[in-house]
PDB file of N, CA and C in Angstrom:
ATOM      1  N   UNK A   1      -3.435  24.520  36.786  1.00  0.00           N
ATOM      2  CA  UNK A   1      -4.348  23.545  37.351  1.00  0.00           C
ATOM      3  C   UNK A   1      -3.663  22.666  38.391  1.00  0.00           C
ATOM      4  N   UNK A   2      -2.522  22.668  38.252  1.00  0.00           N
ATOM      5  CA  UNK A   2      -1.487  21.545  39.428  1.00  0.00           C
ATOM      6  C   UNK A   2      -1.818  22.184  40.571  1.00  0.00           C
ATOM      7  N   UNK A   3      -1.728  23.273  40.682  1.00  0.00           N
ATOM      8  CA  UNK A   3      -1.761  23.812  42.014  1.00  0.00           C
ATOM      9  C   UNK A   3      -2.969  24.100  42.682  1.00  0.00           C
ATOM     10  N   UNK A   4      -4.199  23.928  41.640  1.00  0.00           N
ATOM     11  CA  UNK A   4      -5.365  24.216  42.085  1.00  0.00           C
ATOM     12  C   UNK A   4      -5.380  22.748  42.969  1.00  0.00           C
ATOM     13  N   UNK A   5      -5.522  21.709  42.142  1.00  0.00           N
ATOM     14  CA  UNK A   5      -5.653  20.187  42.617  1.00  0.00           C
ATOM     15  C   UNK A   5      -4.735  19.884  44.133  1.00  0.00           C
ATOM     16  N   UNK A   6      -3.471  20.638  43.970  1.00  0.00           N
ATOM     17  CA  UNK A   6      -2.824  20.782  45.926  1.00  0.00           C
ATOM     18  C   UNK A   6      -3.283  21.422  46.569  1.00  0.00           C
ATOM     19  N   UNK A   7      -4.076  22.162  46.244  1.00  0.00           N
ATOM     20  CA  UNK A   7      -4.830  23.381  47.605  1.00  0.00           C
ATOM     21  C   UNK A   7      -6.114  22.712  47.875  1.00  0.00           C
ATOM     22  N   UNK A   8      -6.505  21.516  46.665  1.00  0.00           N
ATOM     23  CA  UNK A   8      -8.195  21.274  47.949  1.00  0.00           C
ATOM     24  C   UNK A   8      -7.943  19.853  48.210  1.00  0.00           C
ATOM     25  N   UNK A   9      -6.887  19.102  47.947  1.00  0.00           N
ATOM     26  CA  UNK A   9      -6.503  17.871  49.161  1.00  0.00           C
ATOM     27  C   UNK A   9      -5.088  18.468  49.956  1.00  0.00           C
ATOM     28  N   UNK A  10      -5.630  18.673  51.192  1.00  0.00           N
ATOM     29  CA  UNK A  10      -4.582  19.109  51.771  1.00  0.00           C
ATOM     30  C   UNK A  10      -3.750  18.064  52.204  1.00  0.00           C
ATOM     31  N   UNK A  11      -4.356  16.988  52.584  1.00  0.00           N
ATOM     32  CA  UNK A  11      -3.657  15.704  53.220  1.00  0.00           C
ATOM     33  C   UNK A  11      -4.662  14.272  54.180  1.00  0.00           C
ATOM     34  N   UNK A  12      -3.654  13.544  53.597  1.00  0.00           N
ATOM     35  CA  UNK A  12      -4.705  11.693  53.924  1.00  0.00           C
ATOM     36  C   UNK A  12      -5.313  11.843  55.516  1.00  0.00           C
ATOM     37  N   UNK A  13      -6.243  11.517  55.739  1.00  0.00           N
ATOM     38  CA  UNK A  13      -7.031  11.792  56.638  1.00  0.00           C
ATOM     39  C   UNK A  13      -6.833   9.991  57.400  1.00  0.00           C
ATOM     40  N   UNK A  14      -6.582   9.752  58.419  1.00  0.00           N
ATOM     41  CA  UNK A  14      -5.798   8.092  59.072  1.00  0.00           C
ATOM     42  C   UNK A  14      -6.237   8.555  60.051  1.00  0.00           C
ATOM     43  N   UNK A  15      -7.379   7.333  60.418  1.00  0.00           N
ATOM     44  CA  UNK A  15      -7.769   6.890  61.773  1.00  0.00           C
ATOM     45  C   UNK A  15      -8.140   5.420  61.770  1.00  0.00           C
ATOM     46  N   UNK A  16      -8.276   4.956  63.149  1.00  0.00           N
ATOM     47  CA  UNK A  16      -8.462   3.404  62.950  1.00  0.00           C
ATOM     48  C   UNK A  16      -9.762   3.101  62.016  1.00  0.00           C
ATOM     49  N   UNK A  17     -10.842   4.103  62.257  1.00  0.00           N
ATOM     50  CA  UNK A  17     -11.902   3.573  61.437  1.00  0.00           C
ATOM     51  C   UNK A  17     -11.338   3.955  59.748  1.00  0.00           C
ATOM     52  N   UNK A  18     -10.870   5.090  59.465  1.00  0.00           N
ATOM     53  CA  UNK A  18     -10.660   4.948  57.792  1.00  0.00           C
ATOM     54  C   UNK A  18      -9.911   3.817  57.517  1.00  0.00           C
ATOM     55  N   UNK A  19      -8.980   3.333  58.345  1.00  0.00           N
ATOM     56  CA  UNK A  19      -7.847   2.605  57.635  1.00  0.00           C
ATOM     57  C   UNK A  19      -8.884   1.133  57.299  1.00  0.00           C
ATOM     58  N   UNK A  20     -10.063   1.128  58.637  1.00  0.00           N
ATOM     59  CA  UNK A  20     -10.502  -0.422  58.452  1.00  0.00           C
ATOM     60  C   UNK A  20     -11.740  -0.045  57.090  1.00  0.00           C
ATOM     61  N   UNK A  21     -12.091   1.402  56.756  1.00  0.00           N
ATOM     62  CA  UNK A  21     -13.082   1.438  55.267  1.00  0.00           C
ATOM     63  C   UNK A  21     -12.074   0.915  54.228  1.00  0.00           C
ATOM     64  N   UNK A  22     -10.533   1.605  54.355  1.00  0.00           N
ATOM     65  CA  UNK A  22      -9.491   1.734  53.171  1.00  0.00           C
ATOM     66  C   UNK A  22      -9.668   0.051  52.675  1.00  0.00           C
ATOM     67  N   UNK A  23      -9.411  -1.019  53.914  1.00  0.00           N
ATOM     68  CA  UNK A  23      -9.411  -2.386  53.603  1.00  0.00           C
ATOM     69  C   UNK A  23     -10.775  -3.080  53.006  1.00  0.00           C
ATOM     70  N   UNK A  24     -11.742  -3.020  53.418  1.00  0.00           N
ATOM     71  CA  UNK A  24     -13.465  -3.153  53.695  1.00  0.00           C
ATOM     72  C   UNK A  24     -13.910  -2.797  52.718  1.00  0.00           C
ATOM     73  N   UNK A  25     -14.441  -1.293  52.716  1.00  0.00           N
ATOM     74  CA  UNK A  25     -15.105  -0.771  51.460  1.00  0.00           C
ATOM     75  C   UNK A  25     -14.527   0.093  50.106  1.00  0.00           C
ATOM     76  N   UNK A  26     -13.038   0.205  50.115  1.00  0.00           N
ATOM     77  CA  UNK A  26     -12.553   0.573  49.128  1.00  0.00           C
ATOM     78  C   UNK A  26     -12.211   2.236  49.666  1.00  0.00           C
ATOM     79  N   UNK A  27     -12.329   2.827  50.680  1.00  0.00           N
ATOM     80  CA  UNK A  27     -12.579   4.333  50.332  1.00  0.00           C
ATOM     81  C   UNK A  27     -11.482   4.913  51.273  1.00  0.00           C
ATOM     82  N   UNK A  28     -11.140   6.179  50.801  1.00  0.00           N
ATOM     83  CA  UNK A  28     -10.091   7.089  51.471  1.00  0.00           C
ATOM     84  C   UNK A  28     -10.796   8.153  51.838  1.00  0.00           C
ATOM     85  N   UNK A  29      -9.937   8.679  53.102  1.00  0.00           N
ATOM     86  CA  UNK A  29     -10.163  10.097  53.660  1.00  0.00           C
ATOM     87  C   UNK A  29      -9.502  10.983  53.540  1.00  0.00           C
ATOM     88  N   UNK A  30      -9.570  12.117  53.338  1.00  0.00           N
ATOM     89  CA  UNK A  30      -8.688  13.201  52.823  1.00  0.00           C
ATOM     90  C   UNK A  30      -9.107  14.833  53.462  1.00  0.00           C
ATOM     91  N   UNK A  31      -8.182  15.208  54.138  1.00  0.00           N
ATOM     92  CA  UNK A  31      -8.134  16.606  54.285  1.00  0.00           C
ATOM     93  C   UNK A  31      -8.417  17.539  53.371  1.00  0.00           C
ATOM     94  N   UNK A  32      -9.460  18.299  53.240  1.00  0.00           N
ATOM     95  CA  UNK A  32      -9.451  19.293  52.292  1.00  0.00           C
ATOM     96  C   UNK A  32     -10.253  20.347  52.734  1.00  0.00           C
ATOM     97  N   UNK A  33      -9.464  21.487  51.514  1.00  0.00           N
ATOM     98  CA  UNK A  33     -10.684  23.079  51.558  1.00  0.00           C
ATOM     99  C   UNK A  33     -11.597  22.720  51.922  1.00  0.00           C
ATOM    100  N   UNK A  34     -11.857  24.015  52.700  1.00  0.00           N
ATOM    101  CA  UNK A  34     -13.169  23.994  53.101  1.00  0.00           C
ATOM    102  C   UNK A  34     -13.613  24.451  52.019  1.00  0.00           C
ATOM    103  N   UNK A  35     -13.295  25.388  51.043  1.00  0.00           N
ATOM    104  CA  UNK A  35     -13.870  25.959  49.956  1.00  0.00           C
ATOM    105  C   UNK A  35     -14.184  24.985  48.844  1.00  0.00           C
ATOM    106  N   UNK A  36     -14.050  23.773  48.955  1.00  0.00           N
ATOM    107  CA  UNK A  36     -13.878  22.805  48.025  1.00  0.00           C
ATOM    108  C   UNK A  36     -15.490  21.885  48.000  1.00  0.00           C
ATOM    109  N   UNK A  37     -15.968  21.732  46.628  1.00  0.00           N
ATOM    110  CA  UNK A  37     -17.388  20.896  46.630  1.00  0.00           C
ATOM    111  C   UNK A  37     -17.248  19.591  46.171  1.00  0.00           C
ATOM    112  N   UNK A  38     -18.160  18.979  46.082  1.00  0.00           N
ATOM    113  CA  UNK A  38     -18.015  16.983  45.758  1.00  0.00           C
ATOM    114  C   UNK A  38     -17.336  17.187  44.576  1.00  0.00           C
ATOM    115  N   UNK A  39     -17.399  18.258  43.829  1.00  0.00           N
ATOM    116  CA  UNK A  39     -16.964  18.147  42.493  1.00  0.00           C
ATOM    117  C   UNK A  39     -15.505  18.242  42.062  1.00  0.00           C
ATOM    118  N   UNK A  40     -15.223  19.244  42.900  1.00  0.00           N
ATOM    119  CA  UNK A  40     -13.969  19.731  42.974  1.00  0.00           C
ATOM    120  C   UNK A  40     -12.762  18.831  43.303  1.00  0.00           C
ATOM    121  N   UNK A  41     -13.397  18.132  44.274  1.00  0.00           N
ATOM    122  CA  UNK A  41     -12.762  16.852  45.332  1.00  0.00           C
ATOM    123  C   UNK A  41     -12.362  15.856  44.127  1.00  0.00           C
ATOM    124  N   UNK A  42     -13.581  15.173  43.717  1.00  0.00           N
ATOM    125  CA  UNK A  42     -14.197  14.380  42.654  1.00  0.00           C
ATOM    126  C   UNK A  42     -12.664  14.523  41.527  1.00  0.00           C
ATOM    127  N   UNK A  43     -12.451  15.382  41.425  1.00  0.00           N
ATOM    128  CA  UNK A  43     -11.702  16.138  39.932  1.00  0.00           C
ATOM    129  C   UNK A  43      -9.914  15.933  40.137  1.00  0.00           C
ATOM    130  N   UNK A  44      -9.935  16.291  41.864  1.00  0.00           N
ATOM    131  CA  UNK A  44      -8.434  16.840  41.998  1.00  0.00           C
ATOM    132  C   UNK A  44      -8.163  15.167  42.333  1.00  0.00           C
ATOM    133  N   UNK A  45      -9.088  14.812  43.153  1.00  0.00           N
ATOM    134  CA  UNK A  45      -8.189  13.188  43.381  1.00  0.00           C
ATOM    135  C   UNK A  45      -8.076  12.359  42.073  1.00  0.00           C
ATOM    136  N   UNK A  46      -9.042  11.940  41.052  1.00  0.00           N
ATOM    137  CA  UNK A  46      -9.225  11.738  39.827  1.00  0.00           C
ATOM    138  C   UNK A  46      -7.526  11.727  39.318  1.00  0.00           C
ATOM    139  N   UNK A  47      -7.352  13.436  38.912  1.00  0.00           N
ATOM    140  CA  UNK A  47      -6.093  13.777  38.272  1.00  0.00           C
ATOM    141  C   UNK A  47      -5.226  13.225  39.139  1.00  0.00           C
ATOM    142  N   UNK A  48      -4.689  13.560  40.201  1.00  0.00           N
ATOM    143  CA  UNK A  48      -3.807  13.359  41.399  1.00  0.00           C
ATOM    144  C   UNK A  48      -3.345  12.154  41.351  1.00  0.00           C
ATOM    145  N   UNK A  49      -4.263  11.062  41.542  1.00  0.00           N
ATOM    146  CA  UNK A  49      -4.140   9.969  41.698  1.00  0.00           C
ATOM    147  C   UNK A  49      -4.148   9.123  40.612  1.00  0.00           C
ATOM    148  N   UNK A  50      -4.590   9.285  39.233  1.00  0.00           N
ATOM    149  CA  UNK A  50      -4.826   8.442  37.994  1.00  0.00           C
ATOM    150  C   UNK A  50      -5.808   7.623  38.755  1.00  0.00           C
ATOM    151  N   UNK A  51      -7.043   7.741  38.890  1.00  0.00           N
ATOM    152  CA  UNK A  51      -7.881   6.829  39.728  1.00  0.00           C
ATOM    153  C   UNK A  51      -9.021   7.125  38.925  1.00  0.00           C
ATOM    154  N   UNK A  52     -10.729   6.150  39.173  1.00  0.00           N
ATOM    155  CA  UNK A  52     -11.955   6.877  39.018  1.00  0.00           C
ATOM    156  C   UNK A  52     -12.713   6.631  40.541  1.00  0.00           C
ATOM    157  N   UNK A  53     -13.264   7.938  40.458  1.00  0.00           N
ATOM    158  CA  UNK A  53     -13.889   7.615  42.044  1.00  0.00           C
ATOM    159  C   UNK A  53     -15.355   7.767  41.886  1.00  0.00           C
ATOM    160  N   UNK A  54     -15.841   6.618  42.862  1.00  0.00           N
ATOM    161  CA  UNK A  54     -16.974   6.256  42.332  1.00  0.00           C
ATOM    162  C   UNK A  54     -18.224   7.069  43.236  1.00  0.00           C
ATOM    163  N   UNK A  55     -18.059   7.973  44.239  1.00  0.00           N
ATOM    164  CA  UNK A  55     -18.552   8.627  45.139  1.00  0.00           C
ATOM    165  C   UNK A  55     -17.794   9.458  46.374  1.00  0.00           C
ATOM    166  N   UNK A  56     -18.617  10.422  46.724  1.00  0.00           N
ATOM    167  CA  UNK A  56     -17.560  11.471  47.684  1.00  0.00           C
ATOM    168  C   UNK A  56     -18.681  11.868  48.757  1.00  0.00           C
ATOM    169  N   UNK A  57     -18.524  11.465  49.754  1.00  0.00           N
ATOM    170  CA  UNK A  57     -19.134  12.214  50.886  1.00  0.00           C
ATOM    171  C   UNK A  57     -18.313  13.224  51.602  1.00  0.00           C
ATOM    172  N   UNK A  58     -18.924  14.230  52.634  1.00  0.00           N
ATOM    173  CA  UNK A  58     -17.664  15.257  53.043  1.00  0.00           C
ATOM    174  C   UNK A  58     -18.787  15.356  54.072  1.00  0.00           C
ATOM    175  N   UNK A  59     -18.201  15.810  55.533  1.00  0.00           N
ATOM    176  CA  UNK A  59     -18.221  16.053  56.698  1.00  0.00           C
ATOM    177  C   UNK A  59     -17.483  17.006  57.167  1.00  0.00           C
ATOM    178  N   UNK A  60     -17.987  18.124  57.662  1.00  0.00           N
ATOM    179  CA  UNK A  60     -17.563  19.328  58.386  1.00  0.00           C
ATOM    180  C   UNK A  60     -17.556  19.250  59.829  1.00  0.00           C
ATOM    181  N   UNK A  61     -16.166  19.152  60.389  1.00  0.00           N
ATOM    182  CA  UNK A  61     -15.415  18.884  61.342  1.00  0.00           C
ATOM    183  C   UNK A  61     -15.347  20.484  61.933  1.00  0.00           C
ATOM    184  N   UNK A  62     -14.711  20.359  63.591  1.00  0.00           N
ATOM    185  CA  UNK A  62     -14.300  21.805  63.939  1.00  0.00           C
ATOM    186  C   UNK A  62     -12.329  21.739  63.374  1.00  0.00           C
ATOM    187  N   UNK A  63     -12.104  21.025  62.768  1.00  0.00           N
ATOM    188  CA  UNK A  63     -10.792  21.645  62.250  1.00  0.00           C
ATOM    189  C   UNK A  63     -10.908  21.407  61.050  1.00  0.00           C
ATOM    190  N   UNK A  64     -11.876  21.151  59.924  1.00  0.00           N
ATOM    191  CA  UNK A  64     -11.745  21.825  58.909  1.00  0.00           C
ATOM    192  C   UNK A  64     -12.807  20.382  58.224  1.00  0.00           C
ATOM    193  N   UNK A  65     -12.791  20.344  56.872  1.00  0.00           N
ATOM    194  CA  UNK A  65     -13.525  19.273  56.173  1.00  0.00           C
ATOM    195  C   UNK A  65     -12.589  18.311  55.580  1.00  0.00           C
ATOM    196  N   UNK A  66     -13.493  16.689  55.903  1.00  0.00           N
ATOM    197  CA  UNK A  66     -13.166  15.717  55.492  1.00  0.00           C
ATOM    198  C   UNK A  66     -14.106  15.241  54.388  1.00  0.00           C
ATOM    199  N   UNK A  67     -13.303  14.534  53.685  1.00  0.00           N
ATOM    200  CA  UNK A  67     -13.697  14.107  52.779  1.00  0.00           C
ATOM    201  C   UNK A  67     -13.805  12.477  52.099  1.00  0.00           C
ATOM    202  N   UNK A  68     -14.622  11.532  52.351  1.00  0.00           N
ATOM    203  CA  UNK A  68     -14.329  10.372  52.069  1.00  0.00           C
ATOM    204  C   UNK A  68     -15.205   9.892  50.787  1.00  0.00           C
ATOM    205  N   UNK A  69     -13.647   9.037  49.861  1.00  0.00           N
ATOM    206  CA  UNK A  69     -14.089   8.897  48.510  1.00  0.00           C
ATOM    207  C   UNK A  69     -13.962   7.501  48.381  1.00  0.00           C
ATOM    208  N   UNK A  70     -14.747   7.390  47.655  1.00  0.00           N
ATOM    209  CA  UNK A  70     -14.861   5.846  47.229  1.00  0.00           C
ATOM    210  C   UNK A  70     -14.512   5.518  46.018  1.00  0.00           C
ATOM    211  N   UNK A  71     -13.643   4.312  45.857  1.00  0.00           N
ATOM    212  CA  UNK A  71     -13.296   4.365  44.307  1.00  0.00           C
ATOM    213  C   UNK A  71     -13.587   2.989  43.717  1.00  0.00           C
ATOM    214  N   UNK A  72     -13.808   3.056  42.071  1.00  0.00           N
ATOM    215  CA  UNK A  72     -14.518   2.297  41.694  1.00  0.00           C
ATOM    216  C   UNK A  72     -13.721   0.891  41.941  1.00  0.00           C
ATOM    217  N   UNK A  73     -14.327  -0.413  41.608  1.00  0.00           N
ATOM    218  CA  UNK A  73     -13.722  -1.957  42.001  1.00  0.00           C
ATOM    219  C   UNK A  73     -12.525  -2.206  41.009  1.00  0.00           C
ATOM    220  N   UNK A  74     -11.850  -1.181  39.863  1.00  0.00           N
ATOM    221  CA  UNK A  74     -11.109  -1.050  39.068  1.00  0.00           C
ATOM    222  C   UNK A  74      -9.732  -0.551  40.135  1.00  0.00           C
ATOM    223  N   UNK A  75     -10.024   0.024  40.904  1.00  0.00           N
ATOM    224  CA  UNK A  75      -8.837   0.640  42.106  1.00  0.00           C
ATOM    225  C   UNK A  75      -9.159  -0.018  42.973  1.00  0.00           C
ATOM    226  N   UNK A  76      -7.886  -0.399  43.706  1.00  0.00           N
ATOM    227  CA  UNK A  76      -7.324  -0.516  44.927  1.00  0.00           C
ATOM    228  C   UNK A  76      -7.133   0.895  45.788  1.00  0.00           C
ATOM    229  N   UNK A  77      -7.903   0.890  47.030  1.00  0.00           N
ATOM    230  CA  UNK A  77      -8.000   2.294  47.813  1.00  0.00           C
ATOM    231  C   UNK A  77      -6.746   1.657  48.250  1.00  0.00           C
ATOM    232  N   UNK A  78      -5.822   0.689  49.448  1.00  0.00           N
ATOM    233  CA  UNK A  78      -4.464   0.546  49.573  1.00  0.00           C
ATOM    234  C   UNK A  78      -3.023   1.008  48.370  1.00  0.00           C
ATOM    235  N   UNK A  79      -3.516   0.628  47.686  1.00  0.00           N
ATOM    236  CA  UNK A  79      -2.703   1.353  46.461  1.00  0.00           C
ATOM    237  C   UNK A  79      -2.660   2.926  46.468  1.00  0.00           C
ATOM    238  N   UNK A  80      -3.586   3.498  46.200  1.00  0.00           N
ATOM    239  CA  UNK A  80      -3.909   4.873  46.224  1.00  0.00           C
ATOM    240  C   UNK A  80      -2.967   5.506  47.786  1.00  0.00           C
ATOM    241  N   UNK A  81      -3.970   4.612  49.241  1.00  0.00           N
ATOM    242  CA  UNK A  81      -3.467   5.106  50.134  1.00  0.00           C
ATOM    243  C   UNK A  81      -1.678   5.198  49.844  1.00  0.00           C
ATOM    244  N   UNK A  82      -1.079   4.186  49.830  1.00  0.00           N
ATOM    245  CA  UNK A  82       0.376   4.139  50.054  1.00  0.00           C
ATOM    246  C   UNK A  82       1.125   5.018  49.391  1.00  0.00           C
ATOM    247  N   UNK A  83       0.451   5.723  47.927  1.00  0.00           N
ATOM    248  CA  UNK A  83       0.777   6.847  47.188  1.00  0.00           C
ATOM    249  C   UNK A  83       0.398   8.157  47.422  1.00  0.00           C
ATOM    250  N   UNK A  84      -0.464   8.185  48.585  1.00  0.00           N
ATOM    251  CA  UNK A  84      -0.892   9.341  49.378  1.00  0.00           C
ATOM    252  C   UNK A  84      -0.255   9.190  50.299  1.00  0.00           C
ATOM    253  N   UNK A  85       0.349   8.704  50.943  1.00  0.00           N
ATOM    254  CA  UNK A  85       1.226   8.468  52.440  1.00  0.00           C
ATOM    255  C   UNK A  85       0.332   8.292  53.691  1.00  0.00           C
ATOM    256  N   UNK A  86      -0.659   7.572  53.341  1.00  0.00           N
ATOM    257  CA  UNK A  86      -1.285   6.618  54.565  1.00  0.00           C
ATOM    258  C   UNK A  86      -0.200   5.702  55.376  1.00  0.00           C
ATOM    259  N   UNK A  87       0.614   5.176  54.516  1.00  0.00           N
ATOM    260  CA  UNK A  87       1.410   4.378  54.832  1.00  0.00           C
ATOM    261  C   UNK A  87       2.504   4.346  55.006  1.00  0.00           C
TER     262      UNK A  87
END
Protein backbone atom coordinates (compact mmCIF):
# COMPACT_ATOMS: atom_id res chain seq x y z
CA UNK A 1 0.00 0.00 0.00
CA UNK A 2 3.12 2.54 0.54
CA UNK A 3 3.73 2.54 -2.86
CA UNK A 4 0.31 2.67 -4.08
CA UNK A 5 -0.17 6.08 -1.92
CA UNK A 6 3.47 7.47 -3.96
CA UNK A 7 2.20 6.81 -7.36
CA UNK A 8 -1.13 8.99 -7.08
CA UNK A 9 0.52 12.16 -5.31
CA UNK A 10 3.16 12.71 -7.50
CA UNK A 11 4.13 16.11 -6.09
CA UNK A 12 2.97 19.71 -4.25
CA UNK A 13 1.45 21.64 -6.84
CA UNK A 14 2.95 25.88 -5.87
CA UNK A 15 1.66 28.74 -7.51
CA UNK A 16 1.00 32.21 -6.26
CA UNK A 17 -2.69 31.48 -6.16
CA UNK A 18 -2.33 27.95 -4.13
CA UNK A 19 0.14 29.31 -1.78
CA UNK A 20 -2.46 32.41 -1.07
CA UNK A 21 -5.61 29.22 -0.65
CA UNK A 22 -2.68 27.25 1.57
CA UNK A 23 -2.84 30.63 3.96
CA UNK A 24 -6.78 31.71 3.37
CA UNK A 25 -8.74 28.65 3.01
CA UNK A 26 -6.78 25.85 4.45
CA UNK A 27 -6.17 23.79 1.13
CA UNK A 28 -3.24 22.18 -0.85
CA UNK A 29 -2.49 21.33 -4.40
CA UNK A 30 -1.02 18.29 -5.44
CA UNK A 31 0.18 16.61 -8.57
CA UNK A 32 -1.37 13.43 -9.22
CA UNK A 33 -2.43 10.24 -11.47
CA UNK A 34 -4.33 10.81 -13.80
CA UNK A 35 -5.66 7.37 -13.00
CA UNK A 36 -6.44 8.50 -9.57
CA UNK A 37 -10.34 9.42 -8.21
CA UNK A 38 -11.51 11.88 -5.20
CA UNK A 39 -11.25 8.77 -3.35
CA UNK A 40 -8.11 7.56 -3.97
CA UNK A 41 -6.58 11.13 -3.48
CA UNK A 42 -8.87 11.42 -0.32
CA UNK A 43 -7.03 8.06 1.12
CA UNK A 44 -3.29 8.51 0.01
CA UNK A 45 -3.01 12.13 1.45
CA UNK A 46 -5.05 11.04 4.68
CA UNK A 47 -2.27 8.15 5.26
CA UNK A 48 0.71 10.25 3.87
CA UNK A 49 0.17 13.03 5.77
CA UNK A 50 -1.58 11.86 9.25
CA UNK A 51 -4.21 14.53 8.29
CA UNK A 52 -8.30 14.48 7.74
CA UNK A 53 -9.31 16.09 4.60
CA UNK A 54 -12.32 17.64 4.50
CA UNK A 55 -12.90 17.84 0.55
CA UNK A 56 -11.04 17.23 -2.87
CA UNK A 57 -11.65 18.92 -6.05
CA UNK A 58 -9.42 17.86 -9.20
CA UNK A 59 -8.93 19.68 -12.48
CA UNK A 60 -7.58 18.23 -15.65
CA UNK A 61 -4.78 20.25 -16.94
CA UNK A 62 -2.78 19.60 -20.42
CA UNK A 63 0.14 18.25 -18.22
CA UNK A 64 -1.64 16.05 -16.19
CA UNK A 65 -4.28 16.40 -13.01
CA UNK A 66 -4.41 18.61 -10.12
CA UNK A 67 -5.77 18.12 -7.26
CA UNK A 68 -6.88 20.55 -4.48
CA UNK A 69 -7.71 19.33 -0.91
CA UNK A 70 -9.04 20.89 1.79
CA UNK A 71 -8.43 19.94 5.24
CA UNK A 72 -10.46 19.95 8.15
CA UNK A 73 -9.98 23.27 10.90
CA UNK A 74 -8.15 20.40 13.07
CA UNK A 75 -5.03 20.85 10.37
CA UNK A 76 -2.94 23.38 9.48
CA UNK A 77 -2.60 23.20 5.42
CA UNK A 78 1.11 25.27 6.18
CA UNK A 79 2.06 22.46 8.33
CA UNK A 80 1.14 19.78 5.91
CA UNK A 81 2.61 22.09 3.07
CA UNK A 82 6.20 22.35 4.72
CA UNK A 83 6.07 18.41 5.11
CA UNK A 84 5.25 18.13 1.50
CA UNK A 85 8.01 20.54 0.41
CA UNK A 86 5.99 23.58 -0.54
CA UNK A 87 8.46 25.15 1.41
Amino acid sequence: MTTLRHRIILHAYVTEKSMDEMERQNKLEFVVDRRANRADIRKAVEETYQCKVEKVTVKIVRTGKIATVRLTKDFSAEDIGSRAGVF
